[in-house]
N, C-alpha and C. Protein backbone atom coordinates (compact mmCIF):
# COMPACT_ATOMS: atom_id res chain seq x y z
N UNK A 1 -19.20 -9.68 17.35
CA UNK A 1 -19.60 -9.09 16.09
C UNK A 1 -19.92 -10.21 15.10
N UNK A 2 -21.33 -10.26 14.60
CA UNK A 2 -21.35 -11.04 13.22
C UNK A 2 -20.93 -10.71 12.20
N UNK A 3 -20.49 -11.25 11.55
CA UNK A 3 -20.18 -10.84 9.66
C UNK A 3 -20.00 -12.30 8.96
N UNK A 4 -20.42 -12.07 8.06
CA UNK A 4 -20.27 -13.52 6.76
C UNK A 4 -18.92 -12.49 5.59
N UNK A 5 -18.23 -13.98 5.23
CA UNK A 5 -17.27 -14.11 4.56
C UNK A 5 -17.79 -14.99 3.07
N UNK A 6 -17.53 -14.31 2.10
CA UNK A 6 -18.24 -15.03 0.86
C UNK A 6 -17.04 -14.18 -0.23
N UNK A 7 -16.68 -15.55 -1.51
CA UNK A 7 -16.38 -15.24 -2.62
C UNK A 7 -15.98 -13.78 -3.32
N UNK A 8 -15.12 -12.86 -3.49
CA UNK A 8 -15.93 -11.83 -4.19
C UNK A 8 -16.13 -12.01 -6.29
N UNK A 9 -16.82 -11.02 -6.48
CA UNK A 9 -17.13 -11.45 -7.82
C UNK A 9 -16.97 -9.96 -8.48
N UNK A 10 -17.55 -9.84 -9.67
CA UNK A 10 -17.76 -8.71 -10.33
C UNK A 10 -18.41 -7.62 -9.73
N UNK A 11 -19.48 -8.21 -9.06
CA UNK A 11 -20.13 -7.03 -8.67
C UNK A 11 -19.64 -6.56 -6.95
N UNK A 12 -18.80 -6.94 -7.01
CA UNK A 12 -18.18 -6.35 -5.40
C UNK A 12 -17.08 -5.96 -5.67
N UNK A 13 -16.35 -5.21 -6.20
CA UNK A 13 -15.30 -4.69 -7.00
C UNK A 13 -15.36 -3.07 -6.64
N UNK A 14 -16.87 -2.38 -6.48
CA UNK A 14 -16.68 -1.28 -5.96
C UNK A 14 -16.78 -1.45 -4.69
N UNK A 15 -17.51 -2.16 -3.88
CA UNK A 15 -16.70 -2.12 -2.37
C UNK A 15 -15.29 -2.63 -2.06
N UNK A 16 -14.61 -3.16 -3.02
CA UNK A 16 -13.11 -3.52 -3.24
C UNK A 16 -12.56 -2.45 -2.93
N UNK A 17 -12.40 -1.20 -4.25
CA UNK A 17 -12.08 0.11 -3.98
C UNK A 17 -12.79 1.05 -2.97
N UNK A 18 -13.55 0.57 -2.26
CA UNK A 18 -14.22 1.61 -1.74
C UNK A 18 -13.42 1.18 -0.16
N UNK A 19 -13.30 0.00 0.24
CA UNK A 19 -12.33 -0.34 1.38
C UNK A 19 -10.95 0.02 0.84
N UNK A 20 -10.15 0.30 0.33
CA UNK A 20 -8.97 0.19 -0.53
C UNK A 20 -8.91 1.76 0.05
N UNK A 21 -10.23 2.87 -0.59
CA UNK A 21 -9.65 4.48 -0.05
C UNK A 21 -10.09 4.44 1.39
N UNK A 22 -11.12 3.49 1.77
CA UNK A 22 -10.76 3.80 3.25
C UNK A 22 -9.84 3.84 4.01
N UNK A 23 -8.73 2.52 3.35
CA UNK A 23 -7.69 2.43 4.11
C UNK A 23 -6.07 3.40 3.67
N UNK A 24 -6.76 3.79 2.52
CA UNK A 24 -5.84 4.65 1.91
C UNK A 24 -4.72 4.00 1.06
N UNK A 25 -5.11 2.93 1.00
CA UNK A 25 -4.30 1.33 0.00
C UNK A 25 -3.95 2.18 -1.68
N UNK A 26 -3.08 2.30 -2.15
CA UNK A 26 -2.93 2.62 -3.49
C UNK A 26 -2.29 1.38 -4.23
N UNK A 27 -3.16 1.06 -4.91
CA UNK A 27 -3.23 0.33 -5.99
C UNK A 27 -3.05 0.67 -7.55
N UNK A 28 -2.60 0.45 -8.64
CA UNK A 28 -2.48 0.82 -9.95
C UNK A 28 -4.41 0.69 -10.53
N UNK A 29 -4.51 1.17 -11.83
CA UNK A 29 -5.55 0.95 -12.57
C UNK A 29 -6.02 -0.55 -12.35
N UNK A 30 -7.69 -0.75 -12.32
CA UNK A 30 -8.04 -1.44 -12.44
C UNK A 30 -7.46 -2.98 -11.81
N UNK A 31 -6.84 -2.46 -10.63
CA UNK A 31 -6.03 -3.55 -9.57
C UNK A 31 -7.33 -5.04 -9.56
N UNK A 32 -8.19 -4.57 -8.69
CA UNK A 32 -8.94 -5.29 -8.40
C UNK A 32 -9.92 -5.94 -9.97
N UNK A 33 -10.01 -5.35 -10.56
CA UNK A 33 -10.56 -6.12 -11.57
C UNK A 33 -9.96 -7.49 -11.90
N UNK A 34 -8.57 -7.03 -12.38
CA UNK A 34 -7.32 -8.02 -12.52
C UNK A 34 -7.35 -8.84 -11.47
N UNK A 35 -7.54 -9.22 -10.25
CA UNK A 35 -7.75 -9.43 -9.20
C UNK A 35 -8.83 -10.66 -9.58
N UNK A 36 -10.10 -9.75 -9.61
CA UNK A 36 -11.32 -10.75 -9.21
C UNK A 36 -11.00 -11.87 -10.97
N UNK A 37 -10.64 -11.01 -11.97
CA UNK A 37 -10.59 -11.66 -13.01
C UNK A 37 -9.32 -13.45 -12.89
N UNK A 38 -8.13 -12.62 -12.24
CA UNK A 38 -7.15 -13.63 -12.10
C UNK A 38 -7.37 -15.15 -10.85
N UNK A 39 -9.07 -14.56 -10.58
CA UNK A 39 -9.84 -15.36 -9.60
C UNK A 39 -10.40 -16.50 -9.90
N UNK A 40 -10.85 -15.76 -11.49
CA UNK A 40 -11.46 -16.91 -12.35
C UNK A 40 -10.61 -18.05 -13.13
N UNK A 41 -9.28 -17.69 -13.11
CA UNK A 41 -8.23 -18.51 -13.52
C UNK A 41 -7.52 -19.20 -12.55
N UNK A 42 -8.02 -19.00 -11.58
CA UNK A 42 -7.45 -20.07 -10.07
C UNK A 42 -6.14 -19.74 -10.06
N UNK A 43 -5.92 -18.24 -9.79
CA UNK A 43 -4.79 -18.08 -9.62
C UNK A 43 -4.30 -17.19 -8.26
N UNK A 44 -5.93 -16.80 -7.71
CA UNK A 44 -6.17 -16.10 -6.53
C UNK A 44 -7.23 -16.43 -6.33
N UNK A 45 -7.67 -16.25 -4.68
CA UNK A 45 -9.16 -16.10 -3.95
C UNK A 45 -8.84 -14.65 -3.39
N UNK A 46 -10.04 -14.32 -3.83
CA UNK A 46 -10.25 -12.70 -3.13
C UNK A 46 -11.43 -12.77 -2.53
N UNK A 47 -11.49 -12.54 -0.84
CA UNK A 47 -12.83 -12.94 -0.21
C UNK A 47 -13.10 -11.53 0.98
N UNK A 48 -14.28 -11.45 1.16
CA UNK A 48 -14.84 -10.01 1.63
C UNK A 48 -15.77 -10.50 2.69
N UNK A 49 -15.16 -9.74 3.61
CA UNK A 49 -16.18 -9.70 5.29
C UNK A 49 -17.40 -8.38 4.85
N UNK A 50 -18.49 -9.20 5.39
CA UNK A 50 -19.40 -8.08 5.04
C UNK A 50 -20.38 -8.47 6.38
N UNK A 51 -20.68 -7.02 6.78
CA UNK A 51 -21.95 -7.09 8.04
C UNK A 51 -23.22 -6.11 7.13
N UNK A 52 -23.83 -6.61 7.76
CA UNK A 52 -25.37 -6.40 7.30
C UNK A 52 -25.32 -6.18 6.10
N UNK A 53 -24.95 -7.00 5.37
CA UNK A 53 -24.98 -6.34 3.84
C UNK A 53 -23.73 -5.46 3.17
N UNK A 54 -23.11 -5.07 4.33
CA UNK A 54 -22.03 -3.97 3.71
C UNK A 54 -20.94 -4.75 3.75
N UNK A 55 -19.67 -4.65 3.07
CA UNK A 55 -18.46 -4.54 3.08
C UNK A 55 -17.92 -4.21 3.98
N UNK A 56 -16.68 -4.80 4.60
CA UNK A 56 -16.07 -4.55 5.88
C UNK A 56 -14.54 -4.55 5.88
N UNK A 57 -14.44 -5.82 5.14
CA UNK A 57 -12.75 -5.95 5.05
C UNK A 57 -12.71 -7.21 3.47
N UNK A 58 -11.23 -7.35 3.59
CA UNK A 58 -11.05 -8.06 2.14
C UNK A 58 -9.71 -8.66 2.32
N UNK A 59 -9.82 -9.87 2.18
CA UNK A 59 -8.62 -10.64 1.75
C UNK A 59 -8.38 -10.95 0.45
N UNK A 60 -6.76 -11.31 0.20
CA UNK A 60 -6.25 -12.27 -0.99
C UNK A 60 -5.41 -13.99 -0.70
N UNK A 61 -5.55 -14.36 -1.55
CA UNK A 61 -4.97 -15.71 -1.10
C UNK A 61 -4.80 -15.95 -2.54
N UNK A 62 -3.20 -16.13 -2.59
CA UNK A 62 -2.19 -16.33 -3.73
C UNK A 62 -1.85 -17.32 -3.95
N UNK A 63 -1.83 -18.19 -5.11
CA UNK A 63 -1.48 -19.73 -5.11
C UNK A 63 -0.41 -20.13 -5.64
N UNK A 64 -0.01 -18.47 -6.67
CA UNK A 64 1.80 -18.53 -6.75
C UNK A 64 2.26 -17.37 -6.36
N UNK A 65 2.79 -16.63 -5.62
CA UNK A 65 3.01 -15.67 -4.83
C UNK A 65 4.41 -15.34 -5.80
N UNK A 66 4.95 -14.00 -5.44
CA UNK A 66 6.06 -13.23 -6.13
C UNK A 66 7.13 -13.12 -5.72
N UNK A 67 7.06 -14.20 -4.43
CA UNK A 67 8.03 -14.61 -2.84
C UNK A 67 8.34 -15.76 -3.69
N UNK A 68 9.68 -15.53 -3.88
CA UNK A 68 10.56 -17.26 -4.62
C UNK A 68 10.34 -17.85 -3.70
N UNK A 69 10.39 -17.98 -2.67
CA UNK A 69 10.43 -19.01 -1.52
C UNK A 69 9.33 -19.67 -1.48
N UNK A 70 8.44 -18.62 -1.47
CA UNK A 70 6.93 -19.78 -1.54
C UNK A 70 7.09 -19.92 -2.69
N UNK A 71 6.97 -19.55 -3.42
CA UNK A 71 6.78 -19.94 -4.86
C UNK A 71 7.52 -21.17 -4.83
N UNK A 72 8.93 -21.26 -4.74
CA UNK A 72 9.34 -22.47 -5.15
C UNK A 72 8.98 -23.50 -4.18
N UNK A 73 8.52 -23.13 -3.00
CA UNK A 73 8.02 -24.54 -1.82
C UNK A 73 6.66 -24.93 -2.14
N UNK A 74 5.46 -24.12 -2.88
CA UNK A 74 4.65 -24.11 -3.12
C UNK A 74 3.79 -23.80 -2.33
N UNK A 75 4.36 -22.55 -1.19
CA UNK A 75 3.00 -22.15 -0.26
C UNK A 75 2.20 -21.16 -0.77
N UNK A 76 1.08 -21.41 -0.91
CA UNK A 76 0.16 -20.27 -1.06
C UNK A 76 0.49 -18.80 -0.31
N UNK A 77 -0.10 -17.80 -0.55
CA UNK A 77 0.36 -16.21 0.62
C UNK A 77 -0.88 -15.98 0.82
N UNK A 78 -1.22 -15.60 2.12
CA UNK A 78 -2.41 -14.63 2.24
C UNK A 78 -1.42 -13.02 2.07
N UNK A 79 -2.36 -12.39 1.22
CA UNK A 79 -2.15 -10.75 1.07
C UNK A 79 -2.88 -10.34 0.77
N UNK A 80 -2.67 -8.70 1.15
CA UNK A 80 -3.76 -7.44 1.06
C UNK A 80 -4.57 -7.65 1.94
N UNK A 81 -4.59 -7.76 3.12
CA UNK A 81 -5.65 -7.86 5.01
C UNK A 81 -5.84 -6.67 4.78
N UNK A 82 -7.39 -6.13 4.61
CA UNK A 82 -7.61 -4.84 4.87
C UNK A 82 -9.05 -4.95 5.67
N UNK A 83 -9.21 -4.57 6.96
CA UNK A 83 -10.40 -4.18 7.38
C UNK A 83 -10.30 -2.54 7.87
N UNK A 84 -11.72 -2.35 7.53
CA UNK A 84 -12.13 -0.85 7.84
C UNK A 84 -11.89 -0.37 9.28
N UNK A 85 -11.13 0.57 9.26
CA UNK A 85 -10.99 0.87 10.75
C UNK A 85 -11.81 0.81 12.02
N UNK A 86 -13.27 1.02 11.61
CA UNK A 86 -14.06 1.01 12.73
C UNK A 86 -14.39 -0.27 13.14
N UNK A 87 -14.01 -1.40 12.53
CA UNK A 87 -13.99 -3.08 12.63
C UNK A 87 -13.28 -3.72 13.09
N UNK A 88 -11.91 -2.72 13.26
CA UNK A 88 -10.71 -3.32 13.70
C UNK A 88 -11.12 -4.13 15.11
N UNK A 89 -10.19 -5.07 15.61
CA UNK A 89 -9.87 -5.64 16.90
C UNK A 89 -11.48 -6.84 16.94
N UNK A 90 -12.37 -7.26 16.22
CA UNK A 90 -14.15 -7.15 16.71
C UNK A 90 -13.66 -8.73 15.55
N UNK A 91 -12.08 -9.25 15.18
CA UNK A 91 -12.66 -10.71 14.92
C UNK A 91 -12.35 -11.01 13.41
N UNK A 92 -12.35 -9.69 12.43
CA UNK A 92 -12.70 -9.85 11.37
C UNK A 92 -11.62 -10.07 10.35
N UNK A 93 -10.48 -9.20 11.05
CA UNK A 93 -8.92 -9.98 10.67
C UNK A 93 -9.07 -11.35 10.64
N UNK A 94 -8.97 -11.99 11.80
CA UNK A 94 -8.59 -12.58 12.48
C UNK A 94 -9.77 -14.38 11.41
N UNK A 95 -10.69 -14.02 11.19
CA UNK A 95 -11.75 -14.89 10.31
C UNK A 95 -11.51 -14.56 9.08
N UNK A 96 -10.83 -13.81 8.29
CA UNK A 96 -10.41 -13.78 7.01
C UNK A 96 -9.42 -14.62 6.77
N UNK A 97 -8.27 -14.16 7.74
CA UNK A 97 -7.45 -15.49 7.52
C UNK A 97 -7.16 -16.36 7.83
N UNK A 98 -8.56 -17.08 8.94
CA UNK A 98 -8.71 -18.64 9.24
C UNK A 98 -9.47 -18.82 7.60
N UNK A 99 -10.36 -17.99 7.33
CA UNK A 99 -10.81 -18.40 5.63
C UNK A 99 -9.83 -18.83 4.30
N UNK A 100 -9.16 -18.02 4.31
CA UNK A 100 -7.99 -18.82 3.73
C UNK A 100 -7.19 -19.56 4.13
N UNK A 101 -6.93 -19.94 5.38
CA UNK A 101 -6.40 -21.56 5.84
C UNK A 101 -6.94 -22.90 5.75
N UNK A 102 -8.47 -22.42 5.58
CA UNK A 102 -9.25 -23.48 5.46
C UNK A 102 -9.23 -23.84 3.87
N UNK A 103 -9.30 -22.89 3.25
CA UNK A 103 -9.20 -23.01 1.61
C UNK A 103 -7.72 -23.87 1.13
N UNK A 104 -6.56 -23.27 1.75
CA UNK A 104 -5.05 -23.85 1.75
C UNK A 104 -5.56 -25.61 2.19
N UNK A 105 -5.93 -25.80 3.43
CA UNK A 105 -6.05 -27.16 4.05
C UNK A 105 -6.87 -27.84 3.03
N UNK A 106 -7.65 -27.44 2.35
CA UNK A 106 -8.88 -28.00 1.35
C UNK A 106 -8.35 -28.52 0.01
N UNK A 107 -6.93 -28.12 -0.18
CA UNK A 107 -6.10 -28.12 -1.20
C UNK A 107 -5.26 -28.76 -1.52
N UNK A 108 -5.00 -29.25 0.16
CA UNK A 108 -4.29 -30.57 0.29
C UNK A 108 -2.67 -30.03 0.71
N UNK A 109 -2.91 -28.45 1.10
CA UNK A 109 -0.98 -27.64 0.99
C UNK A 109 -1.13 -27.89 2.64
N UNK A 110 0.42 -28.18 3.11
CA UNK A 110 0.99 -28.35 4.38
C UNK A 110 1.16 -26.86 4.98
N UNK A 111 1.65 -26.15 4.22
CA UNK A 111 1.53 -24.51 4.88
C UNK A 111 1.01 -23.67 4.03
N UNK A 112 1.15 -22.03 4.36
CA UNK A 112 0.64 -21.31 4.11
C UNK A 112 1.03 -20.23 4.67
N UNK A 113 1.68 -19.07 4.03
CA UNK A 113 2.31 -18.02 4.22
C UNK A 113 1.51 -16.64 4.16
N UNK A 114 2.27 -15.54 5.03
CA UNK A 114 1.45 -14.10 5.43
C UNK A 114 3.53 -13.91 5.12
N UNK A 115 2.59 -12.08 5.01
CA UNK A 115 4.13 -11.13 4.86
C UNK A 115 3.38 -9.51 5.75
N UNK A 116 4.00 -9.23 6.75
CA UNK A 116 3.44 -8.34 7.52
C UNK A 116 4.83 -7.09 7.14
N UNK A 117 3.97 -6.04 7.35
CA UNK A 117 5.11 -4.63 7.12
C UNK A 117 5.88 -4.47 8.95
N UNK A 118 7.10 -4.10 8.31
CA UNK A 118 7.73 -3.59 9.96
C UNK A 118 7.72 -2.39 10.60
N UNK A 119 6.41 -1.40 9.91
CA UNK A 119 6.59 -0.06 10.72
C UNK A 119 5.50 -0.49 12.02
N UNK A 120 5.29 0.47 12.71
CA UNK A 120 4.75 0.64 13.94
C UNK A 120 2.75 0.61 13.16
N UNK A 121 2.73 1.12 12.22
CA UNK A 121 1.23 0.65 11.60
C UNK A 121 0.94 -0.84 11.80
N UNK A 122 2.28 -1.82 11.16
CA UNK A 122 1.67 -2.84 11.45
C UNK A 122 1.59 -3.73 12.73
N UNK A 123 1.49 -2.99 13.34
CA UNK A 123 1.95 -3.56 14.96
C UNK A 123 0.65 -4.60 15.37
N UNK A 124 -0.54 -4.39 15.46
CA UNK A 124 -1.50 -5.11 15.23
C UNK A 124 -1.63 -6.22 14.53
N UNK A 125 -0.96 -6.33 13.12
CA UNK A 125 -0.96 -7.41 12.46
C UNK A 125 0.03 -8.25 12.59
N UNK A 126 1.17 -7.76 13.19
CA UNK A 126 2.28 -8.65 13.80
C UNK A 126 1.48 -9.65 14.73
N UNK A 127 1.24 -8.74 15.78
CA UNK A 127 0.87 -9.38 17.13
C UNK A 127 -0.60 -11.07 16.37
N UNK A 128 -1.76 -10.39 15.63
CA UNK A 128 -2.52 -10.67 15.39
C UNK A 128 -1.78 -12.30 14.79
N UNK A 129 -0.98 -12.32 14.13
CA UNK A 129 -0.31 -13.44 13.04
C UNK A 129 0.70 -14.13 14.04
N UNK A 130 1.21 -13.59 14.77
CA UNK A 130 1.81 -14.83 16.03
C UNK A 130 1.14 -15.28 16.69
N UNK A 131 -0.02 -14.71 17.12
CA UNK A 131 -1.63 -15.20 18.08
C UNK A 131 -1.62 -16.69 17.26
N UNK A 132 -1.95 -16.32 15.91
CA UNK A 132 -2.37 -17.59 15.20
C UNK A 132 -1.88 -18.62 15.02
N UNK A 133 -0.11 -17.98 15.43
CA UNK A 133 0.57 -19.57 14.80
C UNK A 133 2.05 -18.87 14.09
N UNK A 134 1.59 -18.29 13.28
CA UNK A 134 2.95 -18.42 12.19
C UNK A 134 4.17 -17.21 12.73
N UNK A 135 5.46 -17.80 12.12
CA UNK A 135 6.44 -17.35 12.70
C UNK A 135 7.33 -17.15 11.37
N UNK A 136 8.48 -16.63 11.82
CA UNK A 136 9.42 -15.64 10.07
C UNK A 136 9.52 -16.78 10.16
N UNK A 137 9.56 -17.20 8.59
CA UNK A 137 10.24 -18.12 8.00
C UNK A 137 11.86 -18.10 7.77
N UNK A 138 12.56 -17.21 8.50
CA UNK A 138 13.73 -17.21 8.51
C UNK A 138 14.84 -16.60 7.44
N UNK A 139 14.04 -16.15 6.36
CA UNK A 139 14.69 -14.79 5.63
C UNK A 139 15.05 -13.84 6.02
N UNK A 140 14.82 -13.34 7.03
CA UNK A 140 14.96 -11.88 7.47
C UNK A 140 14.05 -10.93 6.79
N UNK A 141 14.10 -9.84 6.77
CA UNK A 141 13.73 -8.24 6.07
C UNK A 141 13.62 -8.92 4.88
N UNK A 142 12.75 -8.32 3.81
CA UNK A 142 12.77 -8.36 2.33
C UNK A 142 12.09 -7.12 1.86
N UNK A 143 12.63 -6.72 0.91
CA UNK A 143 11.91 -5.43 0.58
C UNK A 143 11.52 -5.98 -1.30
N UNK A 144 10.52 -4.70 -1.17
CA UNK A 144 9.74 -5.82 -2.29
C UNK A 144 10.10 -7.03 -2.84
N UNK A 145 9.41 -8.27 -2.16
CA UNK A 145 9.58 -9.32 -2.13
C UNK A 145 11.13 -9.87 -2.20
N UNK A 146 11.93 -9.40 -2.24
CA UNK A 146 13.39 -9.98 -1.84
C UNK A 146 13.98 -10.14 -0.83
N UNK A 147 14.16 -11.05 -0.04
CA UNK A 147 15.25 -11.14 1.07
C UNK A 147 16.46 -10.26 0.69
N UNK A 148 16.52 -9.41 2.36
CA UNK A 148 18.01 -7.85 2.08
C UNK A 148 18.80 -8.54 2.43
N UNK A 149 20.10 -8.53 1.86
CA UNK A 149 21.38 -9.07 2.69
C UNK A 149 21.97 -7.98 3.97
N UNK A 150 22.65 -8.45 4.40
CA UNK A 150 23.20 -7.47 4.97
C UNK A 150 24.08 -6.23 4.60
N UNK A 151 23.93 -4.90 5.21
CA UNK A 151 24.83 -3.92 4.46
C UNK A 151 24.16 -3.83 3.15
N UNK A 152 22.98 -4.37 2.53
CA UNK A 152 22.72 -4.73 1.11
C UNK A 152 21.77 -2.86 1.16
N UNK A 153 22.08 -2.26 0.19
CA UNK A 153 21.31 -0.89 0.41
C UNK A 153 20.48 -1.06 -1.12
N UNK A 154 19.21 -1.08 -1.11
CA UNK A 154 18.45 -0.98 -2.59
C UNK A 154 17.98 -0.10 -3.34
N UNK A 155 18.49 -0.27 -5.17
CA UNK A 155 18.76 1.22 -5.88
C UNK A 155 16.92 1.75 -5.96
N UNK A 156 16.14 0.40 -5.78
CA UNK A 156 14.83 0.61 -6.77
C UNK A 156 14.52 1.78 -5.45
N UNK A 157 14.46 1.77 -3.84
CA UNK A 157 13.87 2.77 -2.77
C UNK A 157 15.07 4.14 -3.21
N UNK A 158 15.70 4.02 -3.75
CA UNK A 158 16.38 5.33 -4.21
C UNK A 158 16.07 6.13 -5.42
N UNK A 159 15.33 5.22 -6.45
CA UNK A 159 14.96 5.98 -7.85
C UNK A 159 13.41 6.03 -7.73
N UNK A 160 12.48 6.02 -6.42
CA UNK A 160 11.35 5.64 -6.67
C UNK A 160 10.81 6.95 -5.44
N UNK A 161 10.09 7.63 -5.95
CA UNK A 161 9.17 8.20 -4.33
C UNK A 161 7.95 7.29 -3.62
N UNK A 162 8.94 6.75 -3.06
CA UNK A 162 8.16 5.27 -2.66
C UNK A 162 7.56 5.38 -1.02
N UNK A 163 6.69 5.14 -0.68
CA UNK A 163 6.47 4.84 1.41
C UNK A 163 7.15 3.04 1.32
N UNK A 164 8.26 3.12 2.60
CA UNK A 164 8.41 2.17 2.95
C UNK A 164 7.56 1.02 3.72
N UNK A 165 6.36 1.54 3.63
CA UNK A 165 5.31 0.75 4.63
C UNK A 165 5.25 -0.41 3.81
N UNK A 166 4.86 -0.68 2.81
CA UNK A 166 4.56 -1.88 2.31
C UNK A 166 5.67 -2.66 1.45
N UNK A 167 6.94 -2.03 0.99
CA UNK A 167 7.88 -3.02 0.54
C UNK A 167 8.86 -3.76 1.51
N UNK A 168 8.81 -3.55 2.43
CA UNK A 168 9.93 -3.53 4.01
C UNK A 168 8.85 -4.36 4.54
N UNK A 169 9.15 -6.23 4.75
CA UNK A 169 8.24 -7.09 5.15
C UNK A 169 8.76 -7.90 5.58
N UNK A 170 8.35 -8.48 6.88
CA UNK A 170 8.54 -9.81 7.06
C UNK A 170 8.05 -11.17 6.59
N UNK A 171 8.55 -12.19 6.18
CA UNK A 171 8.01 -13.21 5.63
C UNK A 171 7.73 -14.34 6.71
N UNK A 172 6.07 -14.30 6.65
CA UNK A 172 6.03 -15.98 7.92
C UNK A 172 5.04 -16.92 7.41
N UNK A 173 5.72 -18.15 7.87
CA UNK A 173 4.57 -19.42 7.30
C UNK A 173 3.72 -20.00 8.73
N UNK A 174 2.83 -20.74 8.32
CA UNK A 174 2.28 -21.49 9.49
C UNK A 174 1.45 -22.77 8.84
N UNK A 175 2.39 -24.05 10.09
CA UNK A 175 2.07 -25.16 9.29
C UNK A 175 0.28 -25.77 9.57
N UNK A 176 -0.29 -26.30 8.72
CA UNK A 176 -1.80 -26.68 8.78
C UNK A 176 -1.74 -27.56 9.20
């Protein structure tokens, strides 16, 4: 499968959201604006697989992440891997986030961190992110961005009608 990987900007913001309900991704107001805007302050890369012209999938690449751990080691995160279902398995994962490794390596950073969900959805992206290299960084479980202790039960999944798919993550780095 061909596809080019390029920048996104202002005007790709509705294929932002438009992959976002494909995948059924819920995001707050104006996510992605904030996004491409916090892009221009070098504080993220947000970059988009596109075939023939269209939109396909979309990465992020975080340069201070909400993970103390990276944050305080100073690894960048790739987050938000979304390709369109009918793209899946054809490469396009898989070249989004050699695109942001190359951006990390360009930067002069020794690693570079992913956070994959532990239900059976993300089973693909597990497998896909050990293919590449990276392995838990040795926190264990974290649910929105916190390492769980053990026995540790959290009030915020009790006061919230929340899906556990995306706060329940593993944290992994992989060195460049």
């Amino acid at each position: 499968m061909t596809f080019s990987i390029h920048t996104a900007t202002d005007d790709d913001i509705v294929d932002l959201y438009r992959i976002a309900e494909d995948m059924q991704a819920k995001h707050e107001p104006n996510y992605f604006e904030r996004c491409v805007a916090e892009q221009a302050e070098e504080k993220r890369v947000v970059l988009i697989a596109a075939q023939s012209g269209r939109a396909i999938g979309y990465v992020q690449l975080v340069w201070s992440p909400l993970y103390t751990t990276f944050r305080r080691l100073g690894i960048p995160e790739v987050q938000d891997l979304n390709v369109i279902p009918e793209n899946r398995g054809r490469g396009v994962g898989r070249g989004l986030v050699e695109a942001c490794e190359k951006i990390v390596r360009e930067a002069g950073k020794p690693e570079i961190g992913i956070s994959v969900g532990l239900d059976q959805g993300f089973g693909p992206a597990q497998r896909l992110y050990v293919k590449m290299g990276y392995i838990p960084d040795g926190t264990g479980v974290c649910c929105d961005e916190i390492p769980v202790r053990k026995g540790e039960l959290r009030a915020t999944l009790l006061r919230h009608p929340i899906s556990l798919d995306n706060l329940l993550t593993i944290k992994m780095v992989k060195s460049l």
